[in-house]
C-alpha atoms as a PDB file:
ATOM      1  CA  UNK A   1       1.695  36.914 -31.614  1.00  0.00           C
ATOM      2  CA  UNK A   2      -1.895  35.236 -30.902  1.00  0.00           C
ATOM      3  CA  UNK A   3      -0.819  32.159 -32.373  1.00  0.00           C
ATOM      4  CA  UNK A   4       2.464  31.652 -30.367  1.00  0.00           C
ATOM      5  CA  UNK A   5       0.184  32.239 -27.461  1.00  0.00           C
ATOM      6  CA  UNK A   6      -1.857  29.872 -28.427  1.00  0.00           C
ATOM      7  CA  UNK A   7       1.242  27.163 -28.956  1.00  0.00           C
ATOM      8  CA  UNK A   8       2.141  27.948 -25.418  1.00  0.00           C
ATOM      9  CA  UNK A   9      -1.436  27.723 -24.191  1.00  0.00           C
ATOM     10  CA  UNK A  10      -1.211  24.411 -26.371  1.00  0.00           C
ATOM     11  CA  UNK A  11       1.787  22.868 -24.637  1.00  0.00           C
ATOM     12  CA  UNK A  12       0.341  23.572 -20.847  1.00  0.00           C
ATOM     13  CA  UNK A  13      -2.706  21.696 -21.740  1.00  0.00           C
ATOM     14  CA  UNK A  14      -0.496  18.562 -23.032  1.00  0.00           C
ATOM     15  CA  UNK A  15       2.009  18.693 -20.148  1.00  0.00           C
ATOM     16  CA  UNK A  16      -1.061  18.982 -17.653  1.00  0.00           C
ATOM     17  CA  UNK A  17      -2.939  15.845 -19.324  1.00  0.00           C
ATOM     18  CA  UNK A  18       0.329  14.304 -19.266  1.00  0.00           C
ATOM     19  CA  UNK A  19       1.045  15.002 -15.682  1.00  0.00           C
ATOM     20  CA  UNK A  20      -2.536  13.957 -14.762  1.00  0.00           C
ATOM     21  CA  UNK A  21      -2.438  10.821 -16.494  1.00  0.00           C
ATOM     22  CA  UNK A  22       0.912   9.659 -14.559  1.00  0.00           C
ATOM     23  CA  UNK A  23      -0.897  10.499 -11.377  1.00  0.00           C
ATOM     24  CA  UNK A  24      -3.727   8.513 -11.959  1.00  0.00           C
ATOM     25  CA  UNK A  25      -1.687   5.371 -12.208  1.00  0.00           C
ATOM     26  CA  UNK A  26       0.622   6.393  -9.621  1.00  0.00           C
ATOM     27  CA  UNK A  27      -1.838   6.584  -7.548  1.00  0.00           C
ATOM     28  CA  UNK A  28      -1.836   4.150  -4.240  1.00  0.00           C
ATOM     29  CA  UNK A  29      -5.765   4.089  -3.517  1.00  0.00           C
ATOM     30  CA  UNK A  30      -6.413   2.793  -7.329  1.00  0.00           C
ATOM     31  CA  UNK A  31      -3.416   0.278  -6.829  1.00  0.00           C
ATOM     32  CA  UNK A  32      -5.360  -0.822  -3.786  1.00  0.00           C
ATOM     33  CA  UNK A  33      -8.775  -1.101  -5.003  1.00  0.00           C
ATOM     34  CA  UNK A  34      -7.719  -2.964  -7.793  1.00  0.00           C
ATOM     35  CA  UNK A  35      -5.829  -5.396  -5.791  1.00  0.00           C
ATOM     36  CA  UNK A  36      -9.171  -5.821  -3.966  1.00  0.00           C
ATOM     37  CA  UNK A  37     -11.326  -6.633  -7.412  1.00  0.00           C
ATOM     38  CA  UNK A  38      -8.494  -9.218  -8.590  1.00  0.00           C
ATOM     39  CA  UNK A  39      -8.589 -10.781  -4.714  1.00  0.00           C
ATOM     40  CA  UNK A  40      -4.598 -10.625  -4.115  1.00  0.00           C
ATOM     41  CA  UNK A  41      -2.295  -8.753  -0.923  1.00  0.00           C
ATOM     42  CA  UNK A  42      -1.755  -5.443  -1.585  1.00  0.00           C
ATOM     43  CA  UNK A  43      -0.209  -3.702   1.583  1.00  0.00           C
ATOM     44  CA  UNK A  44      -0.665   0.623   1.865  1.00  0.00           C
ATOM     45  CA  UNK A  45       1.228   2.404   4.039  1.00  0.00           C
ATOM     46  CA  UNK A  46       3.352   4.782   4.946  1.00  0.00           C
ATOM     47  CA  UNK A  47       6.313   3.673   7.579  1.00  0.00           C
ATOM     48  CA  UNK A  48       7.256   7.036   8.119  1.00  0.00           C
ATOM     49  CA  UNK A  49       3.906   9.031   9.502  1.00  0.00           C
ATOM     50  CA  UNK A  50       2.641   6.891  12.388  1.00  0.00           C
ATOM     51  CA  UNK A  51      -0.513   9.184  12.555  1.00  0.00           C
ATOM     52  CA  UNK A  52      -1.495   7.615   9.186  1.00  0.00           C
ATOM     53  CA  UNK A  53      -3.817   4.534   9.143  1.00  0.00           C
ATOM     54  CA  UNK A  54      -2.212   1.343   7.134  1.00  0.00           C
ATOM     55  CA  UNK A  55      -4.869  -0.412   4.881  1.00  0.00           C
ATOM     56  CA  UNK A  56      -4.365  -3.598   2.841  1.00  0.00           C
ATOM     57  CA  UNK A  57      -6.769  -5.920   1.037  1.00  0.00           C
ATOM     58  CA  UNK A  58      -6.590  -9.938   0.877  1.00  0.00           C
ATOM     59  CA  UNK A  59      -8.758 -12.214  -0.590  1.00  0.00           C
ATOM     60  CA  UNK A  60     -10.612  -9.112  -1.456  1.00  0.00           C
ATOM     61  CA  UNK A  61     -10.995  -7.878   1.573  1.00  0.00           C
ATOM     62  CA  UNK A  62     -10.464  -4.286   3.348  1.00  0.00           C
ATOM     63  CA  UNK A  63      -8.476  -3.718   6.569  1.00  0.00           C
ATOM     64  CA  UNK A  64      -7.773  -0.870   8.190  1.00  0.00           C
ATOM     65  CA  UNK A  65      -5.070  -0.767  11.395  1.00  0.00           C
ATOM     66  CA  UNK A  66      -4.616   2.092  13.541  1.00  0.00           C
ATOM     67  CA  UNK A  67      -0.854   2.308  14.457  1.00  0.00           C
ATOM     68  CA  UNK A  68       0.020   3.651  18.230  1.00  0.00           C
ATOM     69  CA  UNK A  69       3.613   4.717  18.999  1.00  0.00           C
ATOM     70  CA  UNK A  70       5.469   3.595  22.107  1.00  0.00           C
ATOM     71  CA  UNK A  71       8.859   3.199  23.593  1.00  0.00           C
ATOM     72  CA  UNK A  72      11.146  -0.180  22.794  1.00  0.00           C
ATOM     73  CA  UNK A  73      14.329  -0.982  24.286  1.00  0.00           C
ATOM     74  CA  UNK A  74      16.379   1.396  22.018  1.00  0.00           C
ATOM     75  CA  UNK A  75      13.908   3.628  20.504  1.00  0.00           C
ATOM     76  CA  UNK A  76      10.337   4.811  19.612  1.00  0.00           C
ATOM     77  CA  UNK A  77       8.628   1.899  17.720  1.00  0.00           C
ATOM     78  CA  UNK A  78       5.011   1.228  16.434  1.00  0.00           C
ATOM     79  CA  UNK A  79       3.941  -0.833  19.231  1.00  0.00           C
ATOM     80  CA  UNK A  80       0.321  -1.716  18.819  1.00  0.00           C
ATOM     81  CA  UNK A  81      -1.613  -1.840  15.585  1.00  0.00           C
ATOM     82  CA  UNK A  82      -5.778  -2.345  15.758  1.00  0.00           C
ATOM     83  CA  UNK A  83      -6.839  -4.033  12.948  1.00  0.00           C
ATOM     84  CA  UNK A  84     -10.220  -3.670  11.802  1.00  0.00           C
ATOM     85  CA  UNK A  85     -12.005  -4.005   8.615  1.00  0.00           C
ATOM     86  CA  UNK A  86     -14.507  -2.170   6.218  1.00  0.00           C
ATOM     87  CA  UNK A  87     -17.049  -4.523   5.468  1.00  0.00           C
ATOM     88  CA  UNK A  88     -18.414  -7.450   7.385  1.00  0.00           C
ATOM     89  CA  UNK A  89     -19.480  -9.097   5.145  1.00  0.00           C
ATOM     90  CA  UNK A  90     -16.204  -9.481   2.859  1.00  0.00           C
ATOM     91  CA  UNK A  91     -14.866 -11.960   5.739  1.00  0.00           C
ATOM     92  CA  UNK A  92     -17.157 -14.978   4.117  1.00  0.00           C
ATOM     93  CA  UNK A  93     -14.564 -17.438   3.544  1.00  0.00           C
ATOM     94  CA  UNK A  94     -11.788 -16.372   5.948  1.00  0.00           C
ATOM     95  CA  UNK A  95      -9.594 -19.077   8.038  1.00  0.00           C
ATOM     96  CA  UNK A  96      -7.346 -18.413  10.640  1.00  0.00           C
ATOM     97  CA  UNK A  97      -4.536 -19.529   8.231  1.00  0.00           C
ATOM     98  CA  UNK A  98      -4.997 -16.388   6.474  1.00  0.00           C
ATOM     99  CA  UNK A  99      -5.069 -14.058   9.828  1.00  0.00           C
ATOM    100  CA  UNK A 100      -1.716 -15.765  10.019  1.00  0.00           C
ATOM    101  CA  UNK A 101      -0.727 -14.741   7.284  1.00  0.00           C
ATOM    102  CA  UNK A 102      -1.765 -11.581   7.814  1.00  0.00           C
ATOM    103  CA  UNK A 103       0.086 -11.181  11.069  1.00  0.00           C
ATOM    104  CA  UNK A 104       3.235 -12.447   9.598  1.00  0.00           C
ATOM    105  CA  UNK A 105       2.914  -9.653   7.078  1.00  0.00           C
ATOM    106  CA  UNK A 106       2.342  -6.740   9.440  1.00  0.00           C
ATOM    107  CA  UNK A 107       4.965  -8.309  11.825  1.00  0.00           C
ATOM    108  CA  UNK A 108       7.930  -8.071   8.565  1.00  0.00           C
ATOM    109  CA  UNK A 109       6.968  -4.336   8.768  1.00  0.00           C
ATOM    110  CA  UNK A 110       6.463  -3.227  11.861  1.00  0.00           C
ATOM    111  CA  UNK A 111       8.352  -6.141  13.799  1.00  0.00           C
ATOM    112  CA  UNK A 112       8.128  -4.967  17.834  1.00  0.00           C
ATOM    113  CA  UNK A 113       4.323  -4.659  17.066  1.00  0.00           C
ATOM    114  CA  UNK A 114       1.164  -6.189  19.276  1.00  0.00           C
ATOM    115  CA  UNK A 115      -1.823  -6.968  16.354  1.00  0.00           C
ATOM    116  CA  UNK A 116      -5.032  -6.529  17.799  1.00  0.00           C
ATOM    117  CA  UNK A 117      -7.832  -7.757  15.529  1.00  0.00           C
ATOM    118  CA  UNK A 118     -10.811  -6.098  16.815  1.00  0.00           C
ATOM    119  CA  UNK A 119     -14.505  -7.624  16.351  1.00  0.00           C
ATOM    120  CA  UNK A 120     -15.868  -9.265  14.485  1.00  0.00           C
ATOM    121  CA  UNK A 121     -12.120 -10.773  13.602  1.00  0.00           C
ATOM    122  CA  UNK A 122     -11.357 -11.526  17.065  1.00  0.00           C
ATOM    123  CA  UNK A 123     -13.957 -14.284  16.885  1.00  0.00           C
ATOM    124  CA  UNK A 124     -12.022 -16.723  14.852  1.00  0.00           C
ATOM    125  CA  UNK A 125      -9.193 -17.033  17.320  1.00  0.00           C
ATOM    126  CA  UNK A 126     -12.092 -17.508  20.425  1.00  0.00           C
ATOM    127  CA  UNK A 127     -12.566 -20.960  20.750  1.00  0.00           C
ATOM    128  CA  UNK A 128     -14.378 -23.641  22.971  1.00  0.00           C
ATOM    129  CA  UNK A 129     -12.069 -25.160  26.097  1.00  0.00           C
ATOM    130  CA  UNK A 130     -14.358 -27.630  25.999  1.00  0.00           C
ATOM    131  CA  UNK A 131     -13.306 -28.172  22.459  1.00  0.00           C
ATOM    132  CA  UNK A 132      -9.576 -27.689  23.791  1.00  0.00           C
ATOM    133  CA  UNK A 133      -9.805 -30.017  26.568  1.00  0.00           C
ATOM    134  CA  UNK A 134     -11.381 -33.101  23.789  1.00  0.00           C
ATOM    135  CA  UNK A 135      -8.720 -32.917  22.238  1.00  0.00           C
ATOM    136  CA  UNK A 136      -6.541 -33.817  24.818  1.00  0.00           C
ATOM    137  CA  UNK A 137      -8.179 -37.030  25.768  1.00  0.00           C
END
């Protein structure tokens, strides 16, 4: 009798190591992190809770948006999404190009959105009319 117990007991312990294991590489915050250490897009989110921030990494970076819901034409749509990010310091290298990108990407998913890029990304898109207006002459 104690050793059937014990090939029960036996079996749990597998199926939970098992189980545990297919977590662990299921999971969506290690998928993100190591999209951050090998520097590609890696876009988190879920659609369906709106109360849930969206993260993604690019160029080994960290964003974070806030997603507000408001009213569309036909129905209740993510309208605004605040983008900010982790870590200052992770911007070194960043172009507008890639906020482009970026946009584009957040725009295929949440298309009737306004992106807000809040400080210090909302720098790169500030620039000099005096700069503007030499180019025109």
């Amino acid at each position: 009798m104690i050793v059937f117990l014990f090939r029960i007991l036996i079996i749990i312990a597998l199926t939970l190591v098992i189980y545990t294991v297919i977590q662990y590489f299921l999971n969506p915050q290690r998928r993100l992190h190591k999209a951050k250490e090998a520097q590609e897009f890696y876009f988190l989110d879920e659609s369906n809770n709106t109360k849930k921030n969206l993260q993604f990494v690019y160029k080994g970076c960290l964003f974070e948006g806030e997603k507000y819901l408001g009213a569309t034409e036909q129905s209740f749509e993510v309208v605004d999404i605040h983008i900010t990010v982790q870590d200052h310091l992770e911007l070194r290298g960043f172009t507008r190009d890639d906020l482009y990108f970026l946009e584009k990407e957040l725009l295929i998913h949440y298309p009737f959105a306004n992106v807000t890029w809040k400080h210090p990304i909302n720098q790169i898109f500030i620039t000099n009319k005096n700069e503007d207006n030499a180019h025109l002459d």
